[in-house]
Protein backbone atom coordinates (compact mmCIF):
# COMPACT_ATOMS: atom_id res chain seq x y z
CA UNK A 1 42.50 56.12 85.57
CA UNK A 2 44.34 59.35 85.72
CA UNK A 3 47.18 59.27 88.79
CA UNK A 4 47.68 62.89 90.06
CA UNK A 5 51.40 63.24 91.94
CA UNK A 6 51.71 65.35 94.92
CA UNK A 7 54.58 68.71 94.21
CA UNK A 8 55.77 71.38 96.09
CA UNK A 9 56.78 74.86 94.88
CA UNK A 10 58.63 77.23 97.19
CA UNK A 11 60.79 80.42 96.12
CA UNK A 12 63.83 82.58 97.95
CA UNK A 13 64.99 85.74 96.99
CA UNK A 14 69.36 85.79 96.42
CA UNK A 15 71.96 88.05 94.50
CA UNK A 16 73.91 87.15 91.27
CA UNK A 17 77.57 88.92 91.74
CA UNK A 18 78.79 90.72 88.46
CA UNK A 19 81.90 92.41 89.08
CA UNK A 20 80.26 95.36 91.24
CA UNK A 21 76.85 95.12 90.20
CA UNK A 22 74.33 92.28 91.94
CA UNK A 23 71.08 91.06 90.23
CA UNK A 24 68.56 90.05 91.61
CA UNK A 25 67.66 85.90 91.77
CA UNK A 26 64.95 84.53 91.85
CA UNK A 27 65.57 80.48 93.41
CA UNK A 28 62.31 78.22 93.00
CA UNK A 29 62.64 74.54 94.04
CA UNK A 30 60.16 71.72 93.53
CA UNK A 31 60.35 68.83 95.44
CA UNK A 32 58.07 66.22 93.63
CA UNK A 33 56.69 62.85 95.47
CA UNK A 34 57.68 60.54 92.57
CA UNK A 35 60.42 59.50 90.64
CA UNK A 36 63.90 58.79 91.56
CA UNK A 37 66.13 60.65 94.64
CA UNK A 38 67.89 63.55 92.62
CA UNK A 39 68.71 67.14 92.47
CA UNK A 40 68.99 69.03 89.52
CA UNK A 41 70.11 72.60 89.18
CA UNK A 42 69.15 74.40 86.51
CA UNK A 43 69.55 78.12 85.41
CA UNK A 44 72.92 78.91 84.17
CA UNK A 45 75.25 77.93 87.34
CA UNK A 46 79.24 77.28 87.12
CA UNK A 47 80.85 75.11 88.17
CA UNK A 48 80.75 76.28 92.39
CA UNK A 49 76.77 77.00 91.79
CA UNK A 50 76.53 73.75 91.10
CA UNK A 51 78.60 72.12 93.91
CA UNK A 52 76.39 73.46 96.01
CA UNK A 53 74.25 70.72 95.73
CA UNK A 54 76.43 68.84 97.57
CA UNK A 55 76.78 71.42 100.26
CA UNK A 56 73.48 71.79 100.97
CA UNK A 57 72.63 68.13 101.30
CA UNK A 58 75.17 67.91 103.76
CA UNK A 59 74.47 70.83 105.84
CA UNK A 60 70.37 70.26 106.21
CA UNK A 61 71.09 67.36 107.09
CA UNK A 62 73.77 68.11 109.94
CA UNK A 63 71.66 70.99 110.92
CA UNK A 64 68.73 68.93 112.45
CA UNK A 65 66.54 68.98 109.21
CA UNK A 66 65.35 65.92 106.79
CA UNK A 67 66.61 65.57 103.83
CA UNK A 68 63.67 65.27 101.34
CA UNK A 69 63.85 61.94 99.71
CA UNK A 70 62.11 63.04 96.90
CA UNK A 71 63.22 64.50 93.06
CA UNK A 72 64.02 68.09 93.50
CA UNK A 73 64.81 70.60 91.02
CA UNK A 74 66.06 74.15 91.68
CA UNK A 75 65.43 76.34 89.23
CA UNK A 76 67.92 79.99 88.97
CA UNK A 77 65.96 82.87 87.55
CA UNK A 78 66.04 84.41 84.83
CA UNK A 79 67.54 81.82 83.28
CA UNK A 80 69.96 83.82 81.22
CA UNK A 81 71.66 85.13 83.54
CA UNK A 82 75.49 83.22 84.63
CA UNK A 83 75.62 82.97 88.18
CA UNK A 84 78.59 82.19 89.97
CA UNK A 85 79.89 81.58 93.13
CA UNK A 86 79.04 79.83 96.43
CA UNK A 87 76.78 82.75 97.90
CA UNK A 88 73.18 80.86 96.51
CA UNK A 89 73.43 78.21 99.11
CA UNK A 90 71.48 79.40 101.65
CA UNK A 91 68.64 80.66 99.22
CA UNK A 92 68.97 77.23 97.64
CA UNK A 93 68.43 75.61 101.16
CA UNK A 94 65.99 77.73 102.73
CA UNK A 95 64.00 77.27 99.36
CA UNK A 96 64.21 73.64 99.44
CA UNK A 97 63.25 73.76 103.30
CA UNK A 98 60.18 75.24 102.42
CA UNK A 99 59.11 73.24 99.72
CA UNK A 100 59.34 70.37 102.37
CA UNK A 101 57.77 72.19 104.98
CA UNK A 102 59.77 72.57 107.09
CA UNK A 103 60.05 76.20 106.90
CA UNK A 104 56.56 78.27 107.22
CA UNK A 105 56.88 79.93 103.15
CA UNK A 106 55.83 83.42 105.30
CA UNK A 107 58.95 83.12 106.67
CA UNK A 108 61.21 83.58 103.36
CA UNK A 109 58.18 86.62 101.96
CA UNK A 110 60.14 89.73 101.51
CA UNK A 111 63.49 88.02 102.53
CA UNK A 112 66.74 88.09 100.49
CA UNK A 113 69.23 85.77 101.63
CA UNK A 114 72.71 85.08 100.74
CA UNK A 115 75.70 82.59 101.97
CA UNK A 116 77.97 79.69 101.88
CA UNK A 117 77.08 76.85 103.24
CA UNK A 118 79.81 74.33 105.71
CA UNK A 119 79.37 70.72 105.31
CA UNK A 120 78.13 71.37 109.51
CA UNK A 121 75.77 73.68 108.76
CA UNK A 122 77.19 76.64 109.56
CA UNK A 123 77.09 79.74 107.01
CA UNK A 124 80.51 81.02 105.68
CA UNK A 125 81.13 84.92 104.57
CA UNK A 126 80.67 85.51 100.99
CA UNK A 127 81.62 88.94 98.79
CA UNK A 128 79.71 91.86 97.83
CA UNK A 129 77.67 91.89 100.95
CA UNK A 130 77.36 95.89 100.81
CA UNK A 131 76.33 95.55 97.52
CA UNK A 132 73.51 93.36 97.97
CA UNK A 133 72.64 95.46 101.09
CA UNK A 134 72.27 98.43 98.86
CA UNK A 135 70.24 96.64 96.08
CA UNK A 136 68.15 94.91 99.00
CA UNK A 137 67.32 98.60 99.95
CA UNK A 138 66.45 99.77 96.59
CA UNK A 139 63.86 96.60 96.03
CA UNK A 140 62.21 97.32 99.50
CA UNK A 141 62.52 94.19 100.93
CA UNK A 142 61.78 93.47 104.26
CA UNK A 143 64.87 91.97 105.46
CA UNK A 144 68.37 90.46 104.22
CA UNK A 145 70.07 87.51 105.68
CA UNK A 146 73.72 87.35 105.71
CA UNK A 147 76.70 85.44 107.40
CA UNK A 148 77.52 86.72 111.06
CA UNK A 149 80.64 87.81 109.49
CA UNK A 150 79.39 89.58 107.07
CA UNK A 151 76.37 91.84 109.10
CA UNK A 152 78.64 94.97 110.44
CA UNK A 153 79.18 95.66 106.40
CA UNK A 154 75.57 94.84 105.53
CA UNK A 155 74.33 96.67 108.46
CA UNK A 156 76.26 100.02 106.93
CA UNK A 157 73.43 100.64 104.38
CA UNK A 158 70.77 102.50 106.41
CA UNK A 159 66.88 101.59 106.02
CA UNK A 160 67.72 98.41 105.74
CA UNK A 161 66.89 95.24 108.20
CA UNK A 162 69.71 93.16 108.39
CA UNK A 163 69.42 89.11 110.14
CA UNK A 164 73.17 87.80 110.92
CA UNK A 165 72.85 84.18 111.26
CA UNK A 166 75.82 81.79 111.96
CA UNK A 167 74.23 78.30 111.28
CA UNK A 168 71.47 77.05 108.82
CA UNK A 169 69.26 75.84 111.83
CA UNK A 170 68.69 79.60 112.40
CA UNK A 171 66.60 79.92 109.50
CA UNK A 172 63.88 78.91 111.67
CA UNK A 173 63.86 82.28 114.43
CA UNK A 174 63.03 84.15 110.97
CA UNK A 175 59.91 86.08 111.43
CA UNK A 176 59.99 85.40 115.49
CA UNK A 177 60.64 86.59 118.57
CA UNK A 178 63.72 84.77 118.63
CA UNK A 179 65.43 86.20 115.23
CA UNK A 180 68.79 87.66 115.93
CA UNK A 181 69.25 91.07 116.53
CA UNK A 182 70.68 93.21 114.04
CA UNK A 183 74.61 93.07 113.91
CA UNK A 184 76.49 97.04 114.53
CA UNK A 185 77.92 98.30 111.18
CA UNK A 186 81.52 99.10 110.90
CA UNK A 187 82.92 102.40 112.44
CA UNK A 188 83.88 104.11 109.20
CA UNK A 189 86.36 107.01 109.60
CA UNK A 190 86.45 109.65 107.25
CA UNK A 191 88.32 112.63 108.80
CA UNK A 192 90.49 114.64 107.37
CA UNK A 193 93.71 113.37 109.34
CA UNK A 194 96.24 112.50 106.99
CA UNK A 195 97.24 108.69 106.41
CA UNK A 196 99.32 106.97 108.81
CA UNK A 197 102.58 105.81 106.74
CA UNK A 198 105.74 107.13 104.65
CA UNK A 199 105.95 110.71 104.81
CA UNK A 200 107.10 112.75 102.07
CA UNK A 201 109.66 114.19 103.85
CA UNK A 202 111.91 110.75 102.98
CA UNK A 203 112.39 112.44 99.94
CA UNK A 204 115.73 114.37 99.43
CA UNK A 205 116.43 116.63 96.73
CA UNK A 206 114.45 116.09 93.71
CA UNK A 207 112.45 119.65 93.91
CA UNK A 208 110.93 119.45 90.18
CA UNK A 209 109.39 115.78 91.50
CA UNK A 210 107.91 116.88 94.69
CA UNK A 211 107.06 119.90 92.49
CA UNK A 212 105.15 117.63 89.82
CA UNK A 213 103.93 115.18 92.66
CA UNK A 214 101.87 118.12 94.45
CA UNK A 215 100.51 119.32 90.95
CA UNK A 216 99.41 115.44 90.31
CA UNK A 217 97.61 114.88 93.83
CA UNK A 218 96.52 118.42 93.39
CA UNK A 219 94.01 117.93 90.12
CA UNK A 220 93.81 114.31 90.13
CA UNK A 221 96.65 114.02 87.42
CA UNK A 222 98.36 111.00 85.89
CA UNK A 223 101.97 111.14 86.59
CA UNK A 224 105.51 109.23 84.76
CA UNK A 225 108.65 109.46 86.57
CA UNK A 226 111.92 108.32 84.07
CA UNK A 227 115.23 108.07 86.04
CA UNK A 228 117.89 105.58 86.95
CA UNK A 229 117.58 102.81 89.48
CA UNK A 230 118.32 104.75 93.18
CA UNK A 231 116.60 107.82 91.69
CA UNK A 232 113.61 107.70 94.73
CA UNK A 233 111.43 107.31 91.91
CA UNK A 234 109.37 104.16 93.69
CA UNK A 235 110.08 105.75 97.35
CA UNK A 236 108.32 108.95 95.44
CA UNK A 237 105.35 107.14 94.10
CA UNK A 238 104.61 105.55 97.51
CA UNK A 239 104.25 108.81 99.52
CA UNK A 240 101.76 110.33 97.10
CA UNK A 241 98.61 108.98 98.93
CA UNK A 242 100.24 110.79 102.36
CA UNK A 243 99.23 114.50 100.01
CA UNK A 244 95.94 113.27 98.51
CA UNK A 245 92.91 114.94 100.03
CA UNK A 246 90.46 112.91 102.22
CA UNK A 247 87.71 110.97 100.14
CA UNK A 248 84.01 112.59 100.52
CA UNK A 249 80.95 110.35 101.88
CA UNK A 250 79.79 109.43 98.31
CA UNK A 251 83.31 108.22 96.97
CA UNK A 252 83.94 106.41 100.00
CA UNK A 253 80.57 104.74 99.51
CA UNK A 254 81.94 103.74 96.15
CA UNK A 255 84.96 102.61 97.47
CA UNK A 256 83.31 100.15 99.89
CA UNK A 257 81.54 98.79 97.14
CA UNK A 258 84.31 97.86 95.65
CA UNK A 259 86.09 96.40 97.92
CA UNK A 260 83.10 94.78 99.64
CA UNK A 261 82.53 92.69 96.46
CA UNK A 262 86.27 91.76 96.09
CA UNK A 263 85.86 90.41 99.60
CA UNK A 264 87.87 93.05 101.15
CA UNK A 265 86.30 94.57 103.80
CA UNK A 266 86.35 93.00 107.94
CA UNK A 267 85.45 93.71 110.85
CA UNK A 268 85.45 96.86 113.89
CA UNK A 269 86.27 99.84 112.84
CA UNK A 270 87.63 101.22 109.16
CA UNK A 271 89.19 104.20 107.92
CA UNK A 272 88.08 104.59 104.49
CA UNK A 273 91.12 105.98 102.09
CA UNK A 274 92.34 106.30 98.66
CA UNK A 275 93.09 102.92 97.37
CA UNK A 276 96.90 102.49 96.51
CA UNK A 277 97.68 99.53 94.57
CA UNK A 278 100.95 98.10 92.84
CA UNK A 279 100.78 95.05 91.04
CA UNK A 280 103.62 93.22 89.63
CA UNK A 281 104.87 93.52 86.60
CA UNK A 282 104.06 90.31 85.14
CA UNK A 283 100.52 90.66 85.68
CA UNK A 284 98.02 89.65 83.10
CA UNK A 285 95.66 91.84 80.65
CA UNK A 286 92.51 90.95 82.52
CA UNK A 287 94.22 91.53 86.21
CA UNK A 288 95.58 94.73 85.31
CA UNK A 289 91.71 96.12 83.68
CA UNK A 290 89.76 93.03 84.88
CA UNK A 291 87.80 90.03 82.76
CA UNK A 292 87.35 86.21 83.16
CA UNK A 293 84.18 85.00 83.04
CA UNK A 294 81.97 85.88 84.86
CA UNK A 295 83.67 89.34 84.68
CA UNK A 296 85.59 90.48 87.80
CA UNK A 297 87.27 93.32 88.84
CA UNK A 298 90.99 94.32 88.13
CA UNK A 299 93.53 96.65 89.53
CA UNK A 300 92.23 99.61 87.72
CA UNK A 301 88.74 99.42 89.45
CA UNK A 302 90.60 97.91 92.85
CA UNK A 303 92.88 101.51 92.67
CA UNK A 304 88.93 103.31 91.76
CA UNK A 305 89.65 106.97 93.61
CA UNK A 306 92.78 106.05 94.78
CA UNK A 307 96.61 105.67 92.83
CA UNK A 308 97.53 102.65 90.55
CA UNK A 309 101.11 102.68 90.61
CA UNK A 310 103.02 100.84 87.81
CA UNK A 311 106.54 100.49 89.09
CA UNK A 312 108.46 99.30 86.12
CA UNK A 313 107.04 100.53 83.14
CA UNK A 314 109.17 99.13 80.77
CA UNK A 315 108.71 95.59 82.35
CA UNK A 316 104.69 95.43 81.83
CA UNK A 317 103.66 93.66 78.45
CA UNK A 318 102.54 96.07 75.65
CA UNK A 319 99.09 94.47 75.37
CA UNK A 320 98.32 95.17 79.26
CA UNK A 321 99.58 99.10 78.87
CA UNK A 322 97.67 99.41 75.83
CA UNK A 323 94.24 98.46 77.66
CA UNK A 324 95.25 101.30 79.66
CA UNK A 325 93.89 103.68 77.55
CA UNK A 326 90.26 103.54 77.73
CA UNK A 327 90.12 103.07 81.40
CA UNK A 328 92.55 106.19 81.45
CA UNK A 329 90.49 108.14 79.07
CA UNK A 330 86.59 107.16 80.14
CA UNK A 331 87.00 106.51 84.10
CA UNK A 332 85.46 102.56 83.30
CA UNK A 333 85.77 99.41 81.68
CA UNK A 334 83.65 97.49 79.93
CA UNK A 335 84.08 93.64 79.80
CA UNK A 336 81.86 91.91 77.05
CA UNK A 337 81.49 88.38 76.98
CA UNK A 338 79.51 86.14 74.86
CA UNK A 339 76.78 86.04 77.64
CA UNK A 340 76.75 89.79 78.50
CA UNK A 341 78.33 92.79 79.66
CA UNK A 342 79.71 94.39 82.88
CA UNK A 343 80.77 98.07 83.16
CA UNK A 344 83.45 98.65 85.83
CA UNK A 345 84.45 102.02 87.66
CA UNK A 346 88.01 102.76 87.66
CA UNK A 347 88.64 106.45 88.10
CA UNK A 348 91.85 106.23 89.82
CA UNK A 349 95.42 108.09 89.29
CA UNK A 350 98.05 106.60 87.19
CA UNK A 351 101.75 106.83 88.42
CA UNK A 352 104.09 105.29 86.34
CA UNK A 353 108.20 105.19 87.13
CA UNK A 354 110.51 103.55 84.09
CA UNK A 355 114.08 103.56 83.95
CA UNK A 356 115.21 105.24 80.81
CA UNK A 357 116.62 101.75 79.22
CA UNK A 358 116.87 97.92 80.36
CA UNK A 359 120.29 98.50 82.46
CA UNK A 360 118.74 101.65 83.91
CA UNK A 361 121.99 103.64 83.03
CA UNK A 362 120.55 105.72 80.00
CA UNK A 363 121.67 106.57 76.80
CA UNK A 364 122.93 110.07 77.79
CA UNK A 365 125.08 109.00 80.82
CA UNK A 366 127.80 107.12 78.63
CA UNK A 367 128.09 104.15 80.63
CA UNK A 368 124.81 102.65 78.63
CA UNK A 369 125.48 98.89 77.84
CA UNK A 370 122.24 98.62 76.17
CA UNK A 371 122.05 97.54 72.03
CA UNK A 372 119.98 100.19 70.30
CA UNK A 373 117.67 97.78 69.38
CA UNK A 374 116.90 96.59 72.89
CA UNK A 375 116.66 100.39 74.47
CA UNK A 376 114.08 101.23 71.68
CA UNK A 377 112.32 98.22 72.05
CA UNK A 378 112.24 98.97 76.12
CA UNK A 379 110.90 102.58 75.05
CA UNK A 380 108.20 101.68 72.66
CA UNK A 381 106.75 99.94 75.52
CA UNK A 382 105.00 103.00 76.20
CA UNK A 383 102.98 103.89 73.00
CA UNK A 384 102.13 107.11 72.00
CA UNK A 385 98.91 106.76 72.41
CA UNK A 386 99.27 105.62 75.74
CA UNK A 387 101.72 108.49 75.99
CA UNK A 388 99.40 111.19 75.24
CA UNK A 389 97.00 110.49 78.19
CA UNK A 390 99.52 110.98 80.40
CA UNK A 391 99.48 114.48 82.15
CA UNK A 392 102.99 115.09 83.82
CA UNK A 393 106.12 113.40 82.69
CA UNK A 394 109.36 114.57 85.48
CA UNK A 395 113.00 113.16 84.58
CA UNK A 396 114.86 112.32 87.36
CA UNK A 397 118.21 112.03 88.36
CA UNK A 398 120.47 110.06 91.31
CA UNK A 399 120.62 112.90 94.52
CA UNK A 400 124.29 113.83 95.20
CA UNK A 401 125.72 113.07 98.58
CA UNK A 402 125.15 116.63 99.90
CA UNK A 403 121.61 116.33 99.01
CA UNK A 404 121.18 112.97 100.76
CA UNK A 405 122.91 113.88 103.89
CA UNK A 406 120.99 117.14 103.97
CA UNK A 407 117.82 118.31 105.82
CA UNK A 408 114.20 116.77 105.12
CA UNK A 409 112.23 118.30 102.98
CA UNK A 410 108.81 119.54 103.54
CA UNK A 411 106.32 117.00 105.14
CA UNK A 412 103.75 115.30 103.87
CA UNK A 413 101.27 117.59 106.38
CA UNK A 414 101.62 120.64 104.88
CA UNK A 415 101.63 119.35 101.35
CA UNK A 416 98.33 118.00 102.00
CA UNK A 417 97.17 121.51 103.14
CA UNK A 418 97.75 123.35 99.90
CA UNK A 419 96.13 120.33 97.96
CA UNK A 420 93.09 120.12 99.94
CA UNK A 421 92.87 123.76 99.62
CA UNK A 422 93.09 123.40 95.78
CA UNK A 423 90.94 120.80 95.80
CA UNK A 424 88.56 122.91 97.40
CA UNK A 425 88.83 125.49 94.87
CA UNK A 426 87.59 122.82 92.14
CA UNK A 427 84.90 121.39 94.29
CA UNK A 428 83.40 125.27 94.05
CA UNK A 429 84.02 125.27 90.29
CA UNK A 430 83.00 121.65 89.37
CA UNK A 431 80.88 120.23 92.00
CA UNK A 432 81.46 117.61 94.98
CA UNK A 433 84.37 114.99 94.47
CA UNK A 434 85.35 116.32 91.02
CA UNK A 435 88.58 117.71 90.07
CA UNK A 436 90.34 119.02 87.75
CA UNK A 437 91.37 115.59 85.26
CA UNK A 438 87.37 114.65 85.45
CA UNK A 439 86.85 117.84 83.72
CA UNK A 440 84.71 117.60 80.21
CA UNK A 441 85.47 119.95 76.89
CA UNK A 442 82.30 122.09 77.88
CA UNK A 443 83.84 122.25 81.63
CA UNK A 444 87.31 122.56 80.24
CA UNK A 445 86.67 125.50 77.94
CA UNK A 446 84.75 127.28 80.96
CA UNK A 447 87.20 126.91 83.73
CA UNK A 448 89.97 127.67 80.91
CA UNK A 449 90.51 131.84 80.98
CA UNK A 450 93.76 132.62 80.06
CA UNK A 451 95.45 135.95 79.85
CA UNK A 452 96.25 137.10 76.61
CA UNK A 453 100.25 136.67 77.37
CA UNK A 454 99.26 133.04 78.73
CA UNK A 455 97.13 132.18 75.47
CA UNK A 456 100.23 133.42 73.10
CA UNK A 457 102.44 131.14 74.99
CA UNK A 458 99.99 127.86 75.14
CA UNK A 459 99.67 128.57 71.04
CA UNK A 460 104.17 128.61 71.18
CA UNK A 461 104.10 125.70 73.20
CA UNK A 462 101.65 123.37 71.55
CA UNK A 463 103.92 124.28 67.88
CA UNK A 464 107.09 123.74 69.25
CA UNK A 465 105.91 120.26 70.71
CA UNK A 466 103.99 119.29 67.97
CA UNK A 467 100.74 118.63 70.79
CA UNK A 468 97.73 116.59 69.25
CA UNK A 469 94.19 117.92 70.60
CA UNK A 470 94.21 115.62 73.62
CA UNK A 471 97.70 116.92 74.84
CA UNK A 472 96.67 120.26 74.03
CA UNK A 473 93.55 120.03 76.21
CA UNK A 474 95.73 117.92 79.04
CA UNK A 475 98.13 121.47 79.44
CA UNK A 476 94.91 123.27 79.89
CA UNK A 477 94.28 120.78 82.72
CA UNK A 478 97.06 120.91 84.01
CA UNK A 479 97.73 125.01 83.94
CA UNK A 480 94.34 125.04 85.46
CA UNK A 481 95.59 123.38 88.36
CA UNK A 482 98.97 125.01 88.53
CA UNK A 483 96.21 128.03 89.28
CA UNK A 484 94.27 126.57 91.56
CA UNK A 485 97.41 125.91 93.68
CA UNK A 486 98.59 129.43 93.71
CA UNK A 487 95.20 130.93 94.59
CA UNK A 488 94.35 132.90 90.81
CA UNK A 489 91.18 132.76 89.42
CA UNK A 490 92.79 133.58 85.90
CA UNK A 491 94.91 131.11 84.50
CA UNK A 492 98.38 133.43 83.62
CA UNK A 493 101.90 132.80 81.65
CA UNK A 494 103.76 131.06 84.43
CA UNK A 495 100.81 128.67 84.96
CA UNK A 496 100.87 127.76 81.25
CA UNK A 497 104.91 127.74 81.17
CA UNK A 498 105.08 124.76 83.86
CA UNK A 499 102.26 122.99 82.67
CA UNK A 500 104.37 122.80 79.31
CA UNK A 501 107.82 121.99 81.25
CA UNK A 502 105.99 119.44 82.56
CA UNK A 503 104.60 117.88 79.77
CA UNK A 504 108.07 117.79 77.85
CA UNK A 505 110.25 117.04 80.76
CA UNK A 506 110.98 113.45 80.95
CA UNK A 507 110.58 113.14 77.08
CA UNK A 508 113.89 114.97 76.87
């Protein structure tokens, strides 16, 4: 006699978070009739995947549902993919509600669902909504299910249906009359208006940094300012995103996804800017350019479009400079780890301020108290390598008195005028959202015509500072720019002459 055991099969749709990127999940739970009480779940989850069995026992049944009292296994596909995270518990639930019908399976067809479950019931806000929103789009879905909290972000992608629900007993309105109605997406602001905040005017004096500054916001340039303590060097650095030109729909857009799947991103209404960020300088290698496992996002891609601003140069370990470089170099990071790989954006602008030795006095000044072995071992810090990627390098001094009791300098307003304009300029040349430092060799070598006398003096200035190929093609970048900011098509002597200043000052 052959004894044939009753099983269910049901399947939701969910999102694996990896760093930016989401892929898709597949969540199929079997609830069998025999055996012991158990849940297993299977398919690659860490450690808060697989609390969620806990968390969705509780909240079915605190939501008004039964528990099944039966073995039931949810399976995670594809089953080589890590997933991580608390945002499968409501695609785990809804799953396992169907398989015990007590869900209608139409309900969950062309659904993608994603949330943390409360031990109540009700759903929590998870990260990378956006994301997921965008992906849902792409897969043609019919609908995605997020936490109330989370809809106005969701409900930005366009095309898309979006179902807010605040409590797991919801899931049942799906496909009715009585489904929620779709949240309003945040306001996003993207006019031209420049940033509330500190103005550039703060700074007094130092003409060859607010010179260097406007070049930097100008083409999108990577910036070190060397000086001692008091210098404005960090008061500087913090007015630069006041100048920077307003972000266009499409890098917005990538900003959002950023910050949507670091869990960034509220409520109302948001004016989407430049990131700035300034981490400490005892952060780690894998905060600074991201890792852990699963892979997640570091300052580099936090600052993507915006300024990373290392205050304290000398302070920062060498192996978290030196992982500078690609990121500097390719605009992205790639994290491999034994189970895969995850490829990061992090275009951003680098501003780096250092004092010129550990007591910040400096070698020239004659009141150094420094050992020579302690100011060269604060220098080589900064590799030359590392060095070499870096487009504008300004040495500072302390203002005098007169300067510091004198008038303000020119705002941060009209600043911003000249570098939008310039901007503008490269935009025409290049294409939407691209300046200047994204430039390739093919692009470089096009937008590149010098003058015969500026050519002459690029050749003088690349022997006399012994430049390798990269800093030779950096002045080119930054010349270019000098141009664009005065208006010439061609790039001429003077152009060439500051880019070089530039590049040598602060090396002095």
């Amino acid at each position: 006699m052959v004894r044939i055991f009753a099983a269910v099969l049901a399947t939701a749709r969910t999102f694996s978070l990896l760093g930016i990127e989401v892929r898709e999940v597949h969540v199929e739970v079997d609830v069998c009739s025999y055996g012991l009480q158990t849940f297993s779940l299977v398919g690659l989850p860490d450690a808060a995947v697989r609390e969620s069995r806990e968390r969705v026992r509780a909240a079915i049944a605190n939501s008004g549902f039964d528990y099944p009292k039966h073995r039931v296994t949810a399976n995670l596909a594809p089953a080589d993919l890590p997933k991580a995270g608390p945002s499968f518990d409501l695609a785990i639930a809804a799953g396992l509600l169907a398989a015990s019908k007590q869900l209608r399976p139409e309900q969950l067809d062309g659904v993608m669902l994603a949330g943390e479950l409360a031990l109540d019931g009700s759903i929590r806000r998870v990260p990378g909504a956006f994301a997921m929103a965008e992906q849902a789009r792409e897969l043609r879905v019919r609908a995605i299910v997020v936490p109330v909290p989370n809809g106005p972000e969701a409900a930005l992608v366009q095309g898309l249906r979006v179902v807010p629900l605040e409590r797991l007993e919801q899931l049942k309105r799906l496909g009715t009359d009585e489904e929620p109605a779709a949240p309003q997406p945040i306001q996003l602001s993207l006019n031209g208006a420049a940033p509330p905040g500190p103005d550039l005017s703060d700074l007094r004096g130092q003409p060859y940094l607010r010179d260097a500054l406007e070049i930097a916001a100008a083409g999108g340039h990577s910036l070190l300012i060397i000086g001692p303590p008091g210098a404005g060097k960090s008061l500087a650095a913090r007015r630069l995103p006041s100048i920077l030109p307003p972000l266009t729909r499409s890098d917005a857009m990538e900003v959002l996804r950023v910050a949507s799947a670091c869990g960034l991103l509220g409520r109302g209404q948001l004016a989407v800017r430049r990131p700035f960020r300034a981490p400490h300088h005892t952060i780690s290698t894998a905060g600074l350019v991201g890792g852990s496992s699963p892979p997640r996002p570091g300052e580099v891609t936090l600052a993507h479009r915006g300024v990373l601003f290392l205050d304290e140069l000398g302070e920062f370990t060498r192996e978290a400079l030196e992982a500078l470089r690609q990121p500097l170099e390719e605009g992205r990071v790639a994290i491999t780890r034994a189970r895969g790989a995850v490829e990061l954006p992090c275009r951003f602008m680098l501003v780096a301020a250092s004092n010129p030795c550990p007591c910040g006095r400096g070698e020239e000044s004659g009141e150094c108290e420094c050992q020579p072995t302690s100011a060269r071992r604060y220098r080589a810090k900064l590799s030359g390598a590392l060095a070499d990627r870096i487009d504008i390098s300004v040495a500072v001094d302390r203002p005098s008195a007169t300067e510091m009791g004198g008038r303000h300098g020119v705002d941060s307003a009209t600043v911003r005028k000249r570098v939008v304009a310039a901007r503008e300029r490269q935009e025409r040349r290049l294409g939407p959202g691209r300046c200047n430092a994204d430039m390739d060799l093919v692009e470089l070598r096009g937008a590149g015509q010098l003058s015969r006398e500026a050519r002459r003096t690029l050749a003088r200035g690349h022997a006399q500072l012994g430049l390798s190929g990269r800093g030779y093609d950096r002045v080119l970048r930054v010349s270019r720019t000098i141009a664009d900011l005065a208006g010439a098509e061609r790039i001429e002597v003077e152009h060439v002459a500051r880019a070089i200043s530039l590049r040598r000052r602060g090396q002095e």
